[in-house]
Protein backbone atom coordinates (compact mmCIF):
# COMPACT_ATOMS: atom_id res chain seq x y z
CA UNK A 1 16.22 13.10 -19.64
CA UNK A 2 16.44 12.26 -15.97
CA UNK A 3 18.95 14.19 -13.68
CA UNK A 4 21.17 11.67 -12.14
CA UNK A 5 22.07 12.22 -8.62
CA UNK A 6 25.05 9.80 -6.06
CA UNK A 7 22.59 10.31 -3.08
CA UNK A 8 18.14 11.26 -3.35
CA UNK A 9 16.79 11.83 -0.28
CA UNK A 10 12.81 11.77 0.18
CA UNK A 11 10.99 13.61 2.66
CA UNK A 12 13.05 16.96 4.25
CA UNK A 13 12.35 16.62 8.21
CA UNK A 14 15.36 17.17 10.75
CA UNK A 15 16.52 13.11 9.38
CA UNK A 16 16.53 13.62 5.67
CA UNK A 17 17.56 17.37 5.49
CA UNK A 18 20.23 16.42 7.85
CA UNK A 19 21.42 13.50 5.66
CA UNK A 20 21.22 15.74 2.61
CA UNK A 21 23.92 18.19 3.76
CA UNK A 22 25.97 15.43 5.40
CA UNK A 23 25.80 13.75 2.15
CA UNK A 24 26.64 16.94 0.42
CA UNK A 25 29.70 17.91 2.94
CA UNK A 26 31.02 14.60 1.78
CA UNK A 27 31.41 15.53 -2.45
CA UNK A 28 27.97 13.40 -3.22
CA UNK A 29 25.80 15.06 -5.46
CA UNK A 30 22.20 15.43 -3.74
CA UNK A 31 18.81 16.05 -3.97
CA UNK A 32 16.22 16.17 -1.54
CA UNK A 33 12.57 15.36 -2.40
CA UNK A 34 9.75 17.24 -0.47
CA UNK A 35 6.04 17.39 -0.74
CA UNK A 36 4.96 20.28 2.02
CA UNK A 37 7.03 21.86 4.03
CA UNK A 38 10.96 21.79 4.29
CA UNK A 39 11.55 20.93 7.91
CA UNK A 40 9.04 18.40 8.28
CA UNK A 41 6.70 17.64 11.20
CA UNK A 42 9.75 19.12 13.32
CA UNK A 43 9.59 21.96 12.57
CA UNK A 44 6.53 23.32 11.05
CA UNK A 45 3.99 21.31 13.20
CA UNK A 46 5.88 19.22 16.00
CA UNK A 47 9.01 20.30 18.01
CA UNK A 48 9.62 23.61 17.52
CA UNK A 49 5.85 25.34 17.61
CA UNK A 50 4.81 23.37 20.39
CA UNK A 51 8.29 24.17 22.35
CA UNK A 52 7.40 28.20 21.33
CA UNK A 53 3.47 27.71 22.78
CA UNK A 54 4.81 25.99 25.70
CA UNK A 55 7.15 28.71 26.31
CA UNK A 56 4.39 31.44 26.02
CA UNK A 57 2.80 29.10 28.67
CA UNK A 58 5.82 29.12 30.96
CA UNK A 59 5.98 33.70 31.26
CA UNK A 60 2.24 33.35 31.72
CA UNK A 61 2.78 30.62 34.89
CA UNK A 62 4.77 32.79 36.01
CA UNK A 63 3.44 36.09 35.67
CA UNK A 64 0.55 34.31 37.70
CA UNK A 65 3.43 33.92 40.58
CA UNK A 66 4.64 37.20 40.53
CA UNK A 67 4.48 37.91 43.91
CA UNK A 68 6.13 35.17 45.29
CA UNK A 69 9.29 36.81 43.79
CA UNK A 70 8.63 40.39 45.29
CA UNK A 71 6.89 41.85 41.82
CA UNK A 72 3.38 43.15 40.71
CA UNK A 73 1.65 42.07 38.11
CA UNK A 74 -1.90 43.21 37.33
CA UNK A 75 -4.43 42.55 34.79
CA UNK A 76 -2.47 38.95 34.01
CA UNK A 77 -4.18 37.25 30.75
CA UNK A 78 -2.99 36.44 27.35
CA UNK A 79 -3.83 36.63 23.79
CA UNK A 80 -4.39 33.51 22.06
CA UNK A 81 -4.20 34.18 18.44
CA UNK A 82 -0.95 36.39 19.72
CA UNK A 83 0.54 33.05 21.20
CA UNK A 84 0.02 31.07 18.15
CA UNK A 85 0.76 33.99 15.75
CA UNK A 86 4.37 34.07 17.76
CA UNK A 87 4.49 30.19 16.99
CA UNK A 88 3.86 30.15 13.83
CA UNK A 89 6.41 32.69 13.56
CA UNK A 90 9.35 30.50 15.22
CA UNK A 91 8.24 27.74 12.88
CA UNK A 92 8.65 30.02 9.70
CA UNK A 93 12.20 31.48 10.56
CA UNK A 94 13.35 27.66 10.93
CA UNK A 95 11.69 26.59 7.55
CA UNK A 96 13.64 29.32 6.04
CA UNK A 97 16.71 28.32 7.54
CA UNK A 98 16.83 24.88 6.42
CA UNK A 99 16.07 26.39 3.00
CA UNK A 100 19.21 28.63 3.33
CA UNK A 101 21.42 25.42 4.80
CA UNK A 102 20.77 23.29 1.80
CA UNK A 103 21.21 26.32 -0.73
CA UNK A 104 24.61 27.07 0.58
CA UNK A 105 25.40 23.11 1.05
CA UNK A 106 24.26 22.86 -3.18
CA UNK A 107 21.55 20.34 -2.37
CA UNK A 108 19.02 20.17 -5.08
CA UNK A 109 16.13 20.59 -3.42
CA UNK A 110 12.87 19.63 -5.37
CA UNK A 111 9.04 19.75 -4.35
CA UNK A 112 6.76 17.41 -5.14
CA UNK A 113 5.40 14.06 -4.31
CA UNK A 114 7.83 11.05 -4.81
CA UNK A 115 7.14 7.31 -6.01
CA UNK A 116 10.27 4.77 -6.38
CA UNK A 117 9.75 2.72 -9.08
CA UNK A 118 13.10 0.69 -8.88
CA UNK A 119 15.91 0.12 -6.15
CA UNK A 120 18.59 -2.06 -5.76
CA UNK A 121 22.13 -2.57 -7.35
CA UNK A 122 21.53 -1.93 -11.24
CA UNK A 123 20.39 1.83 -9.53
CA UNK A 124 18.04 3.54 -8.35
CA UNK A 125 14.93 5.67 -9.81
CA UNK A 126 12.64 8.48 -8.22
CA UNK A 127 9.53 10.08 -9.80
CA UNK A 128 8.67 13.17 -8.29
CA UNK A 129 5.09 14.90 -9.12
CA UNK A 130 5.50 18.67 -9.15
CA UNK A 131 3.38 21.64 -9.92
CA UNK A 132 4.96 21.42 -13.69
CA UNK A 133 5.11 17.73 -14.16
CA UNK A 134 7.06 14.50 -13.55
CA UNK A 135 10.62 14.84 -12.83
CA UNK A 136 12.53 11.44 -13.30
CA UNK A 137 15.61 11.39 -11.57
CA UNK A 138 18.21 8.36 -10.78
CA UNK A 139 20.41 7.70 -8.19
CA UNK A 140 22.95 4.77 -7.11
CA UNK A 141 21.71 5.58 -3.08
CA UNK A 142 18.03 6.52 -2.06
CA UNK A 143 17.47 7.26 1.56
CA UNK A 144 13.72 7.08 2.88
CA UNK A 145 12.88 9.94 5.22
CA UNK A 146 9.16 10.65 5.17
CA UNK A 147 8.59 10.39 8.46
CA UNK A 148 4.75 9.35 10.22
CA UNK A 149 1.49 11.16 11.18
CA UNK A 150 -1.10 11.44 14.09
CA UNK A 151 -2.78 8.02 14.35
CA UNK A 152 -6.50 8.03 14.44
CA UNK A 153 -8.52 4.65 15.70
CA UNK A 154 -12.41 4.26 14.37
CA UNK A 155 -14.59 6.87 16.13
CA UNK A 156 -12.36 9.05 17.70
CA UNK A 157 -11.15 10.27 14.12
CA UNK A 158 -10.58 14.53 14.13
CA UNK A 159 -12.99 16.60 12.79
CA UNK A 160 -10.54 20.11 13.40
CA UNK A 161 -13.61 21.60 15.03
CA UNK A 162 -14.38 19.83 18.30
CA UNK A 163 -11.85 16.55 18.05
CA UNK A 164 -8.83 17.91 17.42
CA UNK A 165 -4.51 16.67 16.47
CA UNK A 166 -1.70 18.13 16.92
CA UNK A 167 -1.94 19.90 13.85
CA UNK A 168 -5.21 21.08 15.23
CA UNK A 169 -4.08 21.85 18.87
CA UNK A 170 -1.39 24.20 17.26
CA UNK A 171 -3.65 26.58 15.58
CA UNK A 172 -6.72 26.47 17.47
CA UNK A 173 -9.93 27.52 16.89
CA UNK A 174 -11.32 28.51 19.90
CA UNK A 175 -9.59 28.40 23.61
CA UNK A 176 -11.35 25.09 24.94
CA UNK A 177 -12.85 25.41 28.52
CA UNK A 178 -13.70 21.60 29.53
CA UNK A 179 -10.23 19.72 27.25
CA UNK A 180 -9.73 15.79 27.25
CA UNK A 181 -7.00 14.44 25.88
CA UNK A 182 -6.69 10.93 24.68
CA UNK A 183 -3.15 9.79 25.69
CA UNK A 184 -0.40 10.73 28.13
CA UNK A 185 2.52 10.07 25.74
CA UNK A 186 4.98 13.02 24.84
CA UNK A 187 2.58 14.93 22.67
CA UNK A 188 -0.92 14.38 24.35
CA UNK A 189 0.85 15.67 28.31
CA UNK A 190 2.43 18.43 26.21
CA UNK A 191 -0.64 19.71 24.91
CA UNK A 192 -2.48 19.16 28.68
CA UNK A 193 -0.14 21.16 30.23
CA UNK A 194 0.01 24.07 27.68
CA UNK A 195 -3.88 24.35 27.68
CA UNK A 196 -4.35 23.42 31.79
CA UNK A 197 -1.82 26.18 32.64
CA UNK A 198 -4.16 28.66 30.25
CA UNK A 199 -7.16 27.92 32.58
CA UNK A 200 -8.75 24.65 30.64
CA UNK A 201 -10.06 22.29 32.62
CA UNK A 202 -8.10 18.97 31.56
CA UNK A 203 -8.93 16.00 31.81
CA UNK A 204 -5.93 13.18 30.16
CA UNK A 205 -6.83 9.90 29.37
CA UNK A 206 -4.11 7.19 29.58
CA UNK A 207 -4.97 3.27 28.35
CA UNK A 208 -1.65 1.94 30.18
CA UNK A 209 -1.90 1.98 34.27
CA UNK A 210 0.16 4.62 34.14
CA UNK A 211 1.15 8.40 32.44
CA UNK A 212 4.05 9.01 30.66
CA UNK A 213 4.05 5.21 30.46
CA UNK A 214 7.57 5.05 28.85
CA UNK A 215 9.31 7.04 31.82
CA UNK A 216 10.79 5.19 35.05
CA UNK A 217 7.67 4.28 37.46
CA UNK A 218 8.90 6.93 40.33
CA UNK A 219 9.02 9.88 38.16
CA UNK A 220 5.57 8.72 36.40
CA UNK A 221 3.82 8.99 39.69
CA UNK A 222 5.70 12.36 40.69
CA UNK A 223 4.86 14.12 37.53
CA UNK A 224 1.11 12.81 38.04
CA UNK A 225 1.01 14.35 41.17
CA UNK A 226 2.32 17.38 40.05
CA UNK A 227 -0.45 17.68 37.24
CA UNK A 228 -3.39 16.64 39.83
CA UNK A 229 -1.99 19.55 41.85
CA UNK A 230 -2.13 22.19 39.16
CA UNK A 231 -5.89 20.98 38.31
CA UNK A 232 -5.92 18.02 35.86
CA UNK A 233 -7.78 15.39 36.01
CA UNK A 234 -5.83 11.85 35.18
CA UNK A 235 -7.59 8.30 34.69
CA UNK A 236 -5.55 5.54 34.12
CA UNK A 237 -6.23 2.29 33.02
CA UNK A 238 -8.87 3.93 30.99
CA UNK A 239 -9.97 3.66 27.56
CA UNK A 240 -12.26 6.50 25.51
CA UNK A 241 -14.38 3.77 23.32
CA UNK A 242 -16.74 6.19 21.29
CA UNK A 243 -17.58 10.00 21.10
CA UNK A 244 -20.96 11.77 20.55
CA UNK A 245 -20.59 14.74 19.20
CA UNK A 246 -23.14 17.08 18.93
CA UNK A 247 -23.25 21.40 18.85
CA UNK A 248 -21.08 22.59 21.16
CA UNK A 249 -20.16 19.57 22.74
CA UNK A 250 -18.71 16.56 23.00
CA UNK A 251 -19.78 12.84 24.95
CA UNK A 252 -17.07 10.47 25.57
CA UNK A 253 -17.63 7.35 26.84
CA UNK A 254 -14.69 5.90 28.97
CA UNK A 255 -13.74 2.53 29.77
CA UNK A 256 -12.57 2.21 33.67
CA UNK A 257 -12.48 -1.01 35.07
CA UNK A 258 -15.19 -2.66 33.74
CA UNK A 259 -17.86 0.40 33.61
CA UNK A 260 -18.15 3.29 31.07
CA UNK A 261 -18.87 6.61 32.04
CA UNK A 262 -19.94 9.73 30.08
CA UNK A 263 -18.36 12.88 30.52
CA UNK A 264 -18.79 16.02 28.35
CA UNK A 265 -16.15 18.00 26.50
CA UNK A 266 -15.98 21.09 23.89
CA UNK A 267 -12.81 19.93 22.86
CA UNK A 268 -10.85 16.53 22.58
CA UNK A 269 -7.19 16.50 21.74
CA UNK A 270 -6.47 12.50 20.20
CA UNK A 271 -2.66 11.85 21.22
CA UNK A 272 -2.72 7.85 20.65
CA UNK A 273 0.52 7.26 18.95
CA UNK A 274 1.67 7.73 15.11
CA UNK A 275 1.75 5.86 11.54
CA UNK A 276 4.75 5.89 9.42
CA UNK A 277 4.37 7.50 6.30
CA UNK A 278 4.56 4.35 3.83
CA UNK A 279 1.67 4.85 1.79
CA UNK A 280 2.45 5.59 -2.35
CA UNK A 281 6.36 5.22 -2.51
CA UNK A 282 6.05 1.58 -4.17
CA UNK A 283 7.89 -0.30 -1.03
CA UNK A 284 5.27 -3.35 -2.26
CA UNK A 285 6.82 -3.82 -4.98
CA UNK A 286 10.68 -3.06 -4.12
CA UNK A 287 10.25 -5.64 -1.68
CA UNK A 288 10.44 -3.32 1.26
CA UNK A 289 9.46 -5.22 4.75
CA UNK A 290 7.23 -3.15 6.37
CA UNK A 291 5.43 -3.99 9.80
CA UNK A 292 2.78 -2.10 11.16
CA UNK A 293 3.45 1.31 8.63
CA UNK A 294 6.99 1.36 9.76
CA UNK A 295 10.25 0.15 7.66
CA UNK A 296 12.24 -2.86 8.88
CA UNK A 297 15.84 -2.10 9.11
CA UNK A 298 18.80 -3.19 10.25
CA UNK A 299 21.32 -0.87 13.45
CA UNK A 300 22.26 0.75 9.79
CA UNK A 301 19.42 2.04 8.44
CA UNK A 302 19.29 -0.02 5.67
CA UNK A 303 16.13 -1.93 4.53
CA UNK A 304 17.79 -5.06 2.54
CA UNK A 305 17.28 -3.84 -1.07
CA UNK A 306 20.68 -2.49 -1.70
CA UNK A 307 21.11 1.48 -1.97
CA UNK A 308 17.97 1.57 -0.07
CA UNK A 309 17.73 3.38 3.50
CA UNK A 310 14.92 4.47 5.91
CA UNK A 311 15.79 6.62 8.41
CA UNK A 312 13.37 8.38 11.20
CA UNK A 313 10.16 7.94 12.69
CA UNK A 314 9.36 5.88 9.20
CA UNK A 315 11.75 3.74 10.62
CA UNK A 316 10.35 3.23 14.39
CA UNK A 317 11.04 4.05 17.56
CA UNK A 318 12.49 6.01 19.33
CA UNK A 319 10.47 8.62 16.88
CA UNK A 320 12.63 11.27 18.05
CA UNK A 321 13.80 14.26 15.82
CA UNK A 322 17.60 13.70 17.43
CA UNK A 323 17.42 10.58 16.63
CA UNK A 324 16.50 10.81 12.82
CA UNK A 325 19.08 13.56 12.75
CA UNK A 326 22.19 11.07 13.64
CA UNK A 327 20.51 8.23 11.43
CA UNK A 328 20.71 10.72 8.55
CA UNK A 329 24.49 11.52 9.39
CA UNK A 330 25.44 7.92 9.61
CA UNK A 331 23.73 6.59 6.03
CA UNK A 332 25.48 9.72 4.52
CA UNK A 333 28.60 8.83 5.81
CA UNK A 334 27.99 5.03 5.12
CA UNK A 335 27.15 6.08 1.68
CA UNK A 336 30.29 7.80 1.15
CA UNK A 337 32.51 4.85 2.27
CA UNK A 338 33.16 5.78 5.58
CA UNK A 339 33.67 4.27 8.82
CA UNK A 340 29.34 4.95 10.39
CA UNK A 341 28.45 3.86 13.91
CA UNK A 342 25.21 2.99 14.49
CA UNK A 343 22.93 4.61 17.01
CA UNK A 344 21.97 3.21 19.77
CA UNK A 345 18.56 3.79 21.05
CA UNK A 346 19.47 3.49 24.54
CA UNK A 347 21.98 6.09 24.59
CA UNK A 348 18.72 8.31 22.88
CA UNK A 349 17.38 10.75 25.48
CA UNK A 350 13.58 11.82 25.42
CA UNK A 351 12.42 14.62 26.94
CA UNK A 352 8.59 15.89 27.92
CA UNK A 353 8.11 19.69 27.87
CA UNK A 354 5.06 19.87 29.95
CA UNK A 355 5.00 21.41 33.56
CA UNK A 356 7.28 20.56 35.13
CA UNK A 357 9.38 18.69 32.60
CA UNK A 358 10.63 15.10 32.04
CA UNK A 359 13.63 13.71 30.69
CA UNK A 360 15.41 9.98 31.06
CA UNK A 361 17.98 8.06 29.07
CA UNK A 362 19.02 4.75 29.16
CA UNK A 363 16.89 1.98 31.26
CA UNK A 364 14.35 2.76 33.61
CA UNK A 365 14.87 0.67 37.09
CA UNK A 366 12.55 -2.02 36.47
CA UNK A 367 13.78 -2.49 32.97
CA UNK A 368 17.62 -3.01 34.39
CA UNK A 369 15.91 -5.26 37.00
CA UNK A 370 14.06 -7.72 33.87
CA UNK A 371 17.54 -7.68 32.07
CA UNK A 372 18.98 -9.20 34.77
CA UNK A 373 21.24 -6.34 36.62
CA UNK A 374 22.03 -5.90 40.12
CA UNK A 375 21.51 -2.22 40.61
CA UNK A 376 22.38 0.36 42.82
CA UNK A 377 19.40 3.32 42.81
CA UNK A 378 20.40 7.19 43.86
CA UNK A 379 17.48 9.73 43.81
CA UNK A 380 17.98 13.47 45.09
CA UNK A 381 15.09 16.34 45.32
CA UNK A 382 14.99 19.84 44.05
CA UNK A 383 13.93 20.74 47.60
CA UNK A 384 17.52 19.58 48.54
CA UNK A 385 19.00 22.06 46.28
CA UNK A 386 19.50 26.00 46.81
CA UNK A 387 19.44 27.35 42.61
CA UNK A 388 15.89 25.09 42.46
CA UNK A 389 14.31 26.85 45.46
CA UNK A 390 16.44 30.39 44.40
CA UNK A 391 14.75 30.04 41.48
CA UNK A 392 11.07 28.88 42.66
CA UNK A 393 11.16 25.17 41.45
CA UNK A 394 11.57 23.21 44.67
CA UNK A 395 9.36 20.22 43.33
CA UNK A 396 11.39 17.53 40.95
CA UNK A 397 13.40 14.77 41.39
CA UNK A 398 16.92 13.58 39.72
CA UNK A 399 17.26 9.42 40.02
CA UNK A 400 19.73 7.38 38.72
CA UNK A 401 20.55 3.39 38.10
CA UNK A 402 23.76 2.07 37.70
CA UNK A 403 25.37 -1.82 38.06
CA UNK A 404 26.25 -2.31 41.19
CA UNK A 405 28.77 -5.03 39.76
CA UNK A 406 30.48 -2.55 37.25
CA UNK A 407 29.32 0.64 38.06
CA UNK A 408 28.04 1.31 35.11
CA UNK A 409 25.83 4.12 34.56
CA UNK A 410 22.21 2.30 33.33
CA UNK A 411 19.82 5.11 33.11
CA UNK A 412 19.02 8.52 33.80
CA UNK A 413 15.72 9.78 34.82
CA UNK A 414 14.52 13.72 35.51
CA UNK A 415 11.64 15.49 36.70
CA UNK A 416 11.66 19.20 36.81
CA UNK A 417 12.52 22.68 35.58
CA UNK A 418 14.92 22.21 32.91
CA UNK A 419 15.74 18.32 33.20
CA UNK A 420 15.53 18.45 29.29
CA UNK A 421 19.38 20.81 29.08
CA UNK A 422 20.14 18.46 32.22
CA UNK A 423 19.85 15.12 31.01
CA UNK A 424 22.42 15.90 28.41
CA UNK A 425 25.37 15.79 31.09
CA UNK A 426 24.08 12.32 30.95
CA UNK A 427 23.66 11.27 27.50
CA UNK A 428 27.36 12.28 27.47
CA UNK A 429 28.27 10.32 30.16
CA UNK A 430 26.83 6.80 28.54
CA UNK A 431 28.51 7.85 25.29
CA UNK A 432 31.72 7.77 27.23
CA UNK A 433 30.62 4.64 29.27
CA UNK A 434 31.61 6.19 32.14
CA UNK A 435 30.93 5.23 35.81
CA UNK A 436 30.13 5.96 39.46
CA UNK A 437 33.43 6.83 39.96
CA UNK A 438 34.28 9.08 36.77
CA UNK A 439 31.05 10.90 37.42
CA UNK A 440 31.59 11.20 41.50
CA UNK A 441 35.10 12.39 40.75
CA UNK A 442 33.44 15.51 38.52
CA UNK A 443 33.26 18.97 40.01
CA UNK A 444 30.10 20.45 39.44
CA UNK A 445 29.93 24.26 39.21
CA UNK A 446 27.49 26.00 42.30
CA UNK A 447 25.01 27.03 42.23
CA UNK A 448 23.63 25.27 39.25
CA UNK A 449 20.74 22.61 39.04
CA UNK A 450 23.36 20.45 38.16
CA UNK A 451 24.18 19.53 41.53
CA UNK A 452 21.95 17.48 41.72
CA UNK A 453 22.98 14.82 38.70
CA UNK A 454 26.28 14.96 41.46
CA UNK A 455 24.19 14.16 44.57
CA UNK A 456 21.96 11.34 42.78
CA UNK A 457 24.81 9.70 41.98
CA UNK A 458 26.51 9.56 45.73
CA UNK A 459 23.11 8.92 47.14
CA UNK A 460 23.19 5.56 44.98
CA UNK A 461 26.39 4.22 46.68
CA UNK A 462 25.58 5.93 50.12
CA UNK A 463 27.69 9.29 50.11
CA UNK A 464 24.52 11.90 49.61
CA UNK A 465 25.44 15.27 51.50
CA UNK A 466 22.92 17.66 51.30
CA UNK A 467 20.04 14.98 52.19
């Protein structure tokens, strides 16, 4: 007999765990479906393990500057297997919690591999393949969480041994001494900077004319410089079209302007973007629109069969873990009658946890510009500011956009040590559509980095007064 549930949630990464326990804060009975890992991409293989490697990355940095702070160091080097050991580590304590959270939330939590064979107002059904069988449960409200994986284009595919994803790149087989990476996105810069700063020599190759292609232009070209100047090499406007592999190594041929050059590699890291996990759930059938692996939706979540929600990277951009983590809590509280707001993607910050780190919210400059906005631009330097040079991290930039007609704040866009906690004081500020004024008007506590989000903002309407 199936088990009948108000709300089933399929896939358990930071969006559908999240909407399970919402859901079951709010008296629905749930269960969450989960093939692998509870946590998701997140947190076994994205987010969190990457964040920890980075972080290993970060001591070792600065061990290696030691004596610019008055220490000693000798003997400086690192363990790799030790470093990923430690990450794998972080990963596992999360996984467990998440396990704990929906225990003591009474989620049903059930692992195996689900199909939908029917949605829509007469109900909804799941069948979930486990290890013992075919579970058939039912359920007024399913909610579509299963999230996307590395996208791999014909010929740069990953073998795990040379050509490596981010699954790959997390638990390494051997330290790689001559590393390109194919894209300058989030993940691919990520993954430059944590194997550059461990003495690869890293090459990153970026199709759009520019890395970190999604950021504001200005803090684009700052970060670039930054990564030239710790030893990477960047090509832009370029485009790996095959790879021969052979023992040992590695030929790529790369597309600049017109001519293809060959450059050898023992190890290529393929960062070009993701594919929503679609595949096997029925959508077809349920008359699910899906374009290009991802589920159409409306600002709700919803996908137009009724009782039917995606939420998450399945769901498109921003693929953000945040994000899918607020989409979760609004279809559980939609579900249980109450009043949801929808998330807006501009109010979404991303952040970049390479060296030195990126973060932005809101429009970038040009965009406000092709919108149609008037806008008044403030920018203010780490150099300028005495807790960045205090703490050795004179090079980064804070810029901000606002309308010079309302004085709106537009966007928000960081270069830096720690601009991912920073860019928070933002977020907060759009979510309270505040303005030049409210945010001029703010004390900020010294000495903190935070001085700076104070000082971009006068320099945009002339009052700057430490530059």
């Amino acid at each position: 007999m199936a088990q009948s549930f108000d709300v089933i949630v399929i896939g358990a990464g930071p969006g559908g765990y999240v909407a399970a326990i919402r859901a079951a804060q709010l008296g629905l009975k749930t269960c969450v479906v989960e093939r692998e890992h509870l946590g998701g991409i997140c947190l076994n293989w994205g987010c969190i393990p990457t964040k920890a490697m980075l972080r290993s990355a970060e001591v070792f940095h600065l061990m290696e500057r030691a004596k610019e702070f008055g220490l000693s160091a000798d003997k400086i080097g690192y363990d790799l297997d030790a470093v990923v050991k430690r990450s794998r580590g972080v990963a596992k304590q999360l996984t467990s919690g998440v396990g704990h959270l929906l225990k003591k939330n009474k989620v049903t939590v059930i692992m195996g591999e689900a199909t939908i064979p029917a949605a829509g107002k007469s109900g909804g059904k799941v069948s979930v393949k486990t290890d013992k069988g075919t579970e058939e449960l039912t359920a007024r409200n399913i909610v579509l969480a299963t999230g996307a994986r590395a996208r791999e284009l014909p010929g740069l595919e990953a073998d795990g041994d040379m050509v490596w994803t981010y699954k790959h790149a997390l638990q390494p087989r051997h330290m790689p001494k001559k590393l390109l990476v194919i894209g300058s996105g989030a993940i691919g810069i990520e993954f430059a900077s944590f194997y550059n700063t461990l003495g690869a020599e890293t090459t990153v190759v970026e199709v759009m004319d520019r890395i970190l292609p999604v950021e504001d232009a200005e803090i684009s070209a700052f970060a670039k410089k930054q990564f030239v100047k710790q030893g990477m090499t960047i090509k832009e406007k370029a485009m790996v079209k095959k790879l021969d592999r052979a023992k040992g190594k590695v030929t790529a041929h790369i597309e600049i302007g017109g001519k293809v050059e060959q450059h050898e590699f023992d190890t290529v890291i393929s960062a070009v973007g993701i594919v929503g996990n679609t595949e096997g759930l029925g959508l077809e059938a349920l008359g699910v629109k899906v374009d290009r692996t991802h589920v159409v939706t409306d600002e709700y979540c919803r996908t137009g069969v009724d009782g039917l929600y995606a939420i998450g990277d399945i769901a498109g951009a921003p693929w953000l873990a945040h994000k899918a983590s607020h989409e979760g809590v609004m279809v559980a509280e939609l579900i249980a009658g109450q009043h949801a707001h929808p998330v807006k993607p501009e109010s979404i910050a991303g952040c970049t946890y390479c060296q030195p780190q990126v973060a932005s919210v809101g429009l970038t400059e040009a965009r406000a510009k092709e919108q149609g906005y008037e806008v008044k631009v403030g920018r203010f330097p780490f150099i300028g500011n005495g807790k960045a040079i205090a703490l050795g991290e004179a090079e980064g930039m804070i810029k901000t956009v606002f309308d010079a007609r309302t004085g709106e704040l537009l966007g928000a866009h960081m270069v830096g040590a720690e601009v991912t906690e920073l860019i928070q004081g933002y977020v907060v500020g759009k979510q309270l559509e505040t303005t030049e004024e409210d945010l001029m008007q703010t004390v900020f506590p010294h000495p903190t980095l935070s001085e700076m989000m104070h000082e971009s903002v006068l320099d945009a309407y002339g009052r700057v007064i430490h530059m």
